[in-house]
Protein backbone atom coordinates (compact mmCIF):
# COMPACT_ATOMS: atom_id res chain seq x y z
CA UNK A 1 11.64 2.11 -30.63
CA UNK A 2 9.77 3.90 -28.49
CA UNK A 3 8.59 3.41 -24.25
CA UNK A 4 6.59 5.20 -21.96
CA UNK A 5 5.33 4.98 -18.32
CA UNK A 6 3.46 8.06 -18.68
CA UNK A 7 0.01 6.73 -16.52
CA UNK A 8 1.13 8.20 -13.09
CA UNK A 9 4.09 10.44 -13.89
CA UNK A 10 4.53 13.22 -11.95
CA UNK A 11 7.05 15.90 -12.06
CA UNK A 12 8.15 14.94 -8.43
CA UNK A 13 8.57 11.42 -9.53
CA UNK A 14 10.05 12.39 -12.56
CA UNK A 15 13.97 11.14 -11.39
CA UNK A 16 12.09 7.61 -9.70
CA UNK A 17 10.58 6.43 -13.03
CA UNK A 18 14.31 7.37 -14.65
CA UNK A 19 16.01 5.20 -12.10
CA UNK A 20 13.02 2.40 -12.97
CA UNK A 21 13.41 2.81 -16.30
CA UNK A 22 17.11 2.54 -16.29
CA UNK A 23 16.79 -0.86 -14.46
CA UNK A 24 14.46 -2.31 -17.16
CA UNK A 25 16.33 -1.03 -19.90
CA UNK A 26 19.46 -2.76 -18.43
CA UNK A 27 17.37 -6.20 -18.02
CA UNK A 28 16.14 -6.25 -21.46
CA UNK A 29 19.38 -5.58 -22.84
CA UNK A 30 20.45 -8.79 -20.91
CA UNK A 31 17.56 -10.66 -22.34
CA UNK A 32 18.93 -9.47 -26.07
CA UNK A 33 15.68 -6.72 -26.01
CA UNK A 34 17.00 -3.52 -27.13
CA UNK A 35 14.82 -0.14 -25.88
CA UNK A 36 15.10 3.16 -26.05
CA UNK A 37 17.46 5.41 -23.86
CA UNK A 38 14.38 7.91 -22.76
CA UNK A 39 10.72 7.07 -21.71
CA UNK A 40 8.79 9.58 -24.19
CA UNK A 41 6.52 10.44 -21.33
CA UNK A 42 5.27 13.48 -23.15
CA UNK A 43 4.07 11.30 -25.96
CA UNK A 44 0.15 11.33 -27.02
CA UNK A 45 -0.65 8.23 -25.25
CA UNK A 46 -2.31 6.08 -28.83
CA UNK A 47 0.30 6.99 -30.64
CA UNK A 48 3.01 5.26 -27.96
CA UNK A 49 0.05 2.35 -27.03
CA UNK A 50 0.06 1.70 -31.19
CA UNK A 51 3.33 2.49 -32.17
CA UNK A 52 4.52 -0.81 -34.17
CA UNK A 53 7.69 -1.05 -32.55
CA UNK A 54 6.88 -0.25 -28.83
CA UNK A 55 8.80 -1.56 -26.00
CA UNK A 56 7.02 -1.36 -23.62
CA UNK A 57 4.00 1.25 -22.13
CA UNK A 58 1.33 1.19 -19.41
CA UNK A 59 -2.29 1.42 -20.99
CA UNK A 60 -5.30 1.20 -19.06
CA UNK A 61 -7.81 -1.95 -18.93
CA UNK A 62 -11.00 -0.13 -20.92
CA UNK A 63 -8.94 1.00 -24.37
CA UNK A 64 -7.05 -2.30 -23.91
CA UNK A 65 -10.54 -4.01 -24.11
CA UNK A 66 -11.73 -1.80 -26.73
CA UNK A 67 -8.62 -1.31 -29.16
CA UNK A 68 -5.45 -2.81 -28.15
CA UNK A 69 -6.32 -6.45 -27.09
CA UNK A 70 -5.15 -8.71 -29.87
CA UNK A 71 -3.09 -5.47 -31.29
CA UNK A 72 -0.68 -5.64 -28.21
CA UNK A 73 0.69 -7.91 -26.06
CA UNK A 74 0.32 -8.38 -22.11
CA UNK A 75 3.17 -8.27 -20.40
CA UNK A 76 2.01 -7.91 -17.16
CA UNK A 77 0.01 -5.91 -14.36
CA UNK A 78 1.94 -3.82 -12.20
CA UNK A 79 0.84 -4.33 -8.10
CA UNK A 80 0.64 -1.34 -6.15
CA UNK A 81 -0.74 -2.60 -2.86
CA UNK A 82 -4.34 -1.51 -2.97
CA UNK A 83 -6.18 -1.83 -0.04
CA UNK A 84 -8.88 -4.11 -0.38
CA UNK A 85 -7.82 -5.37 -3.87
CA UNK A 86 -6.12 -9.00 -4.70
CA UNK A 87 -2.38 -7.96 -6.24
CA UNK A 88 -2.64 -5.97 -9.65
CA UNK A 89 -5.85 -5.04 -8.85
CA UNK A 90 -7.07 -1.84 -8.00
CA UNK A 91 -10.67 0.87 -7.36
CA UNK A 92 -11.71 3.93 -7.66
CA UNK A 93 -11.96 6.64 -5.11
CA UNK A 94 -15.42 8.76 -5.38
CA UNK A 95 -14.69 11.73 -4.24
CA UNK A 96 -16.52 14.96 -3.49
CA UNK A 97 -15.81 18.18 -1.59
CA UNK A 98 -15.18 17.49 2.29
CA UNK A 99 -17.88 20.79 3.02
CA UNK A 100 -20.51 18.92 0.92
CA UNK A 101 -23.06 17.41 3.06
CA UNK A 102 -24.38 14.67 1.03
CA UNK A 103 -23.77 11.06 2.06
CA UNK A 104 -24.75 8.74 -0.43
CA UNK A 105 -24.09 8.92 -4.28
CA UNK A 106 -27.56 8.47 -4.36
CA UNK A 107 -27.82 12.31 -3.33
CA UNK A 108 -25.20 13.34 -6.05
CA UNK A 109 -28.36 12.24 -8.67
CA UNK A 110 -28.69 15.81 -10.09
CA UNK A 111 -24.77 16.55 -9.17
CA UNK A 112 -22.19 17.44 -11.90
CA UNK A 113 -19.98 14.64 -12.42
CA UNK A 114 -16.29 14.87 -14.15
CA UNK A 115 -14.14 12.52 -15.61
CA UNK A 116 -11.11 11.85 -17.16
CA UNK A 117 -12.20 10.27 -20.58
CA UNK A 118 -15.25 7.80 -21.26
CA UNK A 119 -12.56 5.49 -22.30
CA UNK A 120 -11.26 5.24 -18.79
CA UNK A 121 -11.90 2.42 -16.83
CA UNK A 122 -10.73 3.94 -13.09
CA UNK A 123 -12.62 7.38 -13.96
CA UNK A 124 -15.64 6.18 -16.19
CA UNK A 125 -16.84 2.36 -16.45
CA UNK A 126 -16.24 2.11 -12.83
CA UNK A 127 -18.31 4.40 -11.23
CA UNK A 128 -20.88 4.15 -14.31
CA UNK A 129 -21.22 0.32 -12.74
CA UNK A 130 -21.23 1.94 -9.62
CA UNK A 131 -24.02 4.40 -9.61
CA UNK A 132 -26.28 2.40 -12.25
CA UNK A 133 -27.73 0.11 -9.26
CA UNK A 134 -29.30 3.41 -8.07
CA UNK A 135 -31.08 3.79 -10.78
CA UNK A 136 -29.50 6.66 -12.61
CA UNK A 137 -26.48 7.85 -14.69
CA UNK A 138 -25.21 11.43 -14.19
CA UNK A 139 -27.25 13.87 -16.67
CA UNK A 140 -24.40 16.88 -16.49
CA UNK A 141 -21.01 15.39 -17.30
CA UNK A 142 -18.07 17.51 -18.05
CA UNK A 143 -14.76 16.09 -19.83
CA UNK A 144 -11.41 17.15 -17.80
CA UNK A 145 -8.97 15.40 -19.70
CA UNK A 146 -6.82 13.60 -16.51
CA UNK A 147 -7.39 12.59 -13.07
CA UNK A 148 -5.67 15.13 -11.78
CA UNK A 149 -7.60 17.98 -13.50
CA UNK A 150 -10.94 15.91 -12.34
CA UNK A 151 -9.79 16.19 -9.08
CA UNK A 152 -9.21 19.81 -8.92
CA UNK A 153 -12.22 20.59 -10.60
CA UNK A 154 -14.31 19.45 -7.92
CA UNK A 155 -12.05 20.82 -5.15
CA UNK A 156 -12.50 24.13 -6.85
CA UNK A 157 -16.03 24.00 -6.84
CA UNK A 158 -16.41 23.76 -11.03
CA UNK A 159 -17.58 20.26 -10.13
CA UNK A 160 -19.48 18.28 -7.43
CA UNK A 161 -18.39 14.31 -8.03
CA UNK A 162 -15.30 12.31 -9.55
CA UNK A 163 -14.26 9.17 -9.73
CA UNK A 164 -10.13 9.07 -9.34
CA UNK A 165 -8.14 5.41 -9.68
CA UNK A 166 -6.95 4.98 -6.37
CA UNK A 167 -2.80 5.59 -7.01
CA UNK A 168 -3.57 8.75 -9.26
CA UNK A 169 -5.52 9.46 -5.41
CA UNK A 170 -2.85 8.50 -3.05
CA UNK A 171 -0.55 10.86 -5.20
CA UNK A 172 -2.66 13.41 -4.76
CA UNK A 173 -2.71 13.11 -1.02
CA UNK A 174 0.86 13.26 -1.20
CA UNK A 175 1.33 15.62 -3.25
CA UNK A 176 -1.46 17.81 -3.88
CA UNK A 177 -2.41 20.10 -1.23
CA UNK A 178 -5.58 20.94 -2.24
CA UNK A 179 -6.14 17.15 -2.19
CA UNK A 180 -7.45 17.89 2.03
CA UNK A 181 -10.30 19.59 0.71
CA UNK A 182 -12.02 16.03 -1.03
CA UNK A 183 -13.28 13.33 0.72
CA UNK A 184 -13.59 9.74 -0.61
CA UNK A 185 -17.51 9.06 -0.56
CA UNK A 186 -17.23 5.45 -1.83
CA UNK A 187 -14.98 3.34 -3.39
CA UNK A 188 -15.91 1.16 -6.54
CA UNK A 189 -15.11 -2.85 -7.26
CA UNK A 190 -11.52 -3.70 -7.82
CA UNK A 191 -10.81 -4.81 -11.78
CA UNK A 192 -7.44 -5.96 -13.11
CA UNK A 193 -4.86 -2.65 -12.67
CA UNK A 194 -3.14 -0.69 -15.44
CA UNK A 195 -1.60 -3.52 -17.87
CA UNK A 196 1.95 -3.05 -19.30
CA UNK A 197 1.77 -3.69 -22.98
CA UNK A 198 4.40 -4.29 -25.63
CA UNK A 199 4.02 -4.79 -29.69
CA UNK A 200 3.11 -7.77 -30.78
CA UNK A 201 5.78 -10.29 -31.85
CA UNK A 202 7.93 -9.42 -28.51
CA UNK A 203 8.70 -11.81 -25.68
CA UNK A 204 6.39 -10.66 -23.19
CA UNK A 205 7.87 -13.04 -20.89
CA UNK A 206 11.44 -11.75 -21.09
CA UNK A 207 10.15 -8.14 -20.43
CA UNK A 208 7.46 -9.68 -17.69
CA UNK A 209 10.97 -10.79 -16.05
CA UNK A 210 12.92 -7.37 -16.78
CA UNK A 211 10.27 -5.54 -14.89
CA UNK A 212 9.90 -8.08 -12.06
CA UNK A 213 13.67 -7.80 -11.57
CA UNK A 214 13.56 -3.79 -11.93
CA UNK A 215 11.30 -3.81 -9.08
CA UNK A 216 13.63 -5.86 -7.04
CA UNK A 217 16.70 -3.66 -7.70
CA UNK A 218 15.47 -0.45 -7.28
CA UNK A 219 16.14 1.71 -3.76
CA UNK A 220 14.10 1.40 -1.72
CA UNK A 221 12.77 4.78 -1.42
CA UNK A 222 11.93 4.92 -5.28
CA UNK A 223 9.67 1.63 -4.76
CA UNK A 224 7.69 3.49 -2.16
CA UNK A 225 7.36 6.59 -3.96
CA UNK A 226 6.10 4.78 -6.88
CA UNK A 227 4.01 2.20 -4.49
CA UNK A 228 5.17 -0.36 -6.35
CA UNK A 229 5.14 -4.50 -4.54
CA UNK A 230 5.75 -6.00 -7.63
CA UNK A 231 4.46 -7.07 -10.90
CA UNK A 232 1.79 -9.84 -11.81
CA UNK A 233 0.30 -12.26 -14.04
CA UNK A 234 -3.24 -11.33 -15.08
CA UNK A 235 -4.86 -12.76 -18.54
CA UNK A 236 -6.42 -11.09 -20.95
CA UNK A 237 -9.31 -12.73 -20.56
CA UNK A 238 -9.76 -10.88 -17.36
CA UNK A 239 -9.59 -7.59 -18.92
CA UNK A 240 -12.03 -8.51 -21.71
CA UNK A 241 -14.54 -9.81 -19.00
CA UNK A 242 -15.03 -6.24 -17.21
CA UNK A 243 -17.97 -4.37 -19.04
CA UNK A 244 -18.03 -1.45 -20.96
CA UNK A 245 -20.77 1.11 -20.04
CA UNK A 246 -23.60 1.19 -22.92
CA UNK A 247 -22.57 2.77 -26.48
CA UNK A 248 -25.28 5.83 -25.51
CA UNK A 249 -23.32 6.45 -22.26
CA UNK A 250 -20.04 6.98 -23.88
């Protein structure tokens, strides 16, 4: 068995996600679902999303689309309160340095952009669909390998442009103190959040209920640190709707 809520872990929130996970664990175990004691939230993140007997894990909506639809199952969408965004829903912030006097991602044309993965939704497909109505994709892209290292790439200066999902950037804010020196310059459309995702075969209604009630119990001070309202219902077909950018742009 094997679970993981490794999508925004943080050391700081390190002993939150333990009480969380502690509180779902106990739930299932009501429901007759047995888990694992630990979240493995140093795992490689395919081999936890594929692993035939996972629990339970938090993917993100472009490799679910790609990969894990019909290899997984939903079990439901976390909400984090997004402003602007229907629950379980969420953006992207673009962000750039607050000293950099362009305006418009129109001006970032020639700019270098960074991202996460080009199998990330919040920090690739989404401001790819952003910036294509301008006319142009960005020429010099560089690979960071998380949010947070696309973040402090461009705060450094080894970058000019990211696009960050908008918890990863409200973490940031509270966390990072280099975070001041960014400004959002847009924000993209809202798609369907982070899914939870269990193996197929498992009652994803039993754990949709687990988590629901884990949200409930937990102190209050752990829900806001984790920004968690709740957890929704959103369908696959949802997901599977939200378009990839072209094979050459990946």
């Amino acid at each position: 068995m094997i679970a993981s809520l490794m999508m925004y872990a943080r050391p700081e929130l390190a002993d939150a996600h333990n009480r969380y996970w502690a509180l779902i664990r106990e739930n299932l175990h009501d429901a007759g679902i047995a888990s694992p004691a630990n979240l493995s939230q140093n795992a490689e993140e395919f081999h936890v999303w594929q692993h035939p007997d996972l629990v339970l894990s938090q993917t993100c909506g472009m490799p679910y689309r790609l990969w894990l639809h019909g290899k997984t199952a939903l079990a439901g969408t976390p909400d984090f309160g997004i402003a602007g965004c229907r629950p379980g829903y969420y953006n992207s912030a673009i962000v750039v340095r607050r000293d950099d006097p362009r305006e418009s991602v129109s001006a970032f044309r020639d700019a270098r952009f960074v991202y996460n993965h080009t199998f990330s939704q919040s920090g690739y497909a989404a401001p790819y669909w952003h910036v294509r109505p301008e006319g142009f994709w960005f020429e010099d892209r560089q690979q960071s390998g998380g949010h947070l290292h696309s973040a402090r790439t461009v705060a450094a200066g080894g970058a000019d442009i990211a696009a960050l999902d908008a918890v990863s950037w409200r973490l940031m804010l509270e966390y990072e103190p280099w975070a001041s020196d960014l400004r959002v310059l847009a924000w993209t459309a809202p798609t369907p959040g982070l899914p939870l995702i269990t193996a197929p075969g498992r009652n994803a209604d039993l754990i949709f209920n687990a988590v629901a009630r884990a949200i409930r119990q937990l102190r209050v001070d752990d829900r806001a640190r984790l920004g968690l309202k709740g957890i929704v219902r959103i369908a696959p077909d949802a997901y599977l709707a939200v378009p990839n950018p072209p094979a050459d742009c990946i």
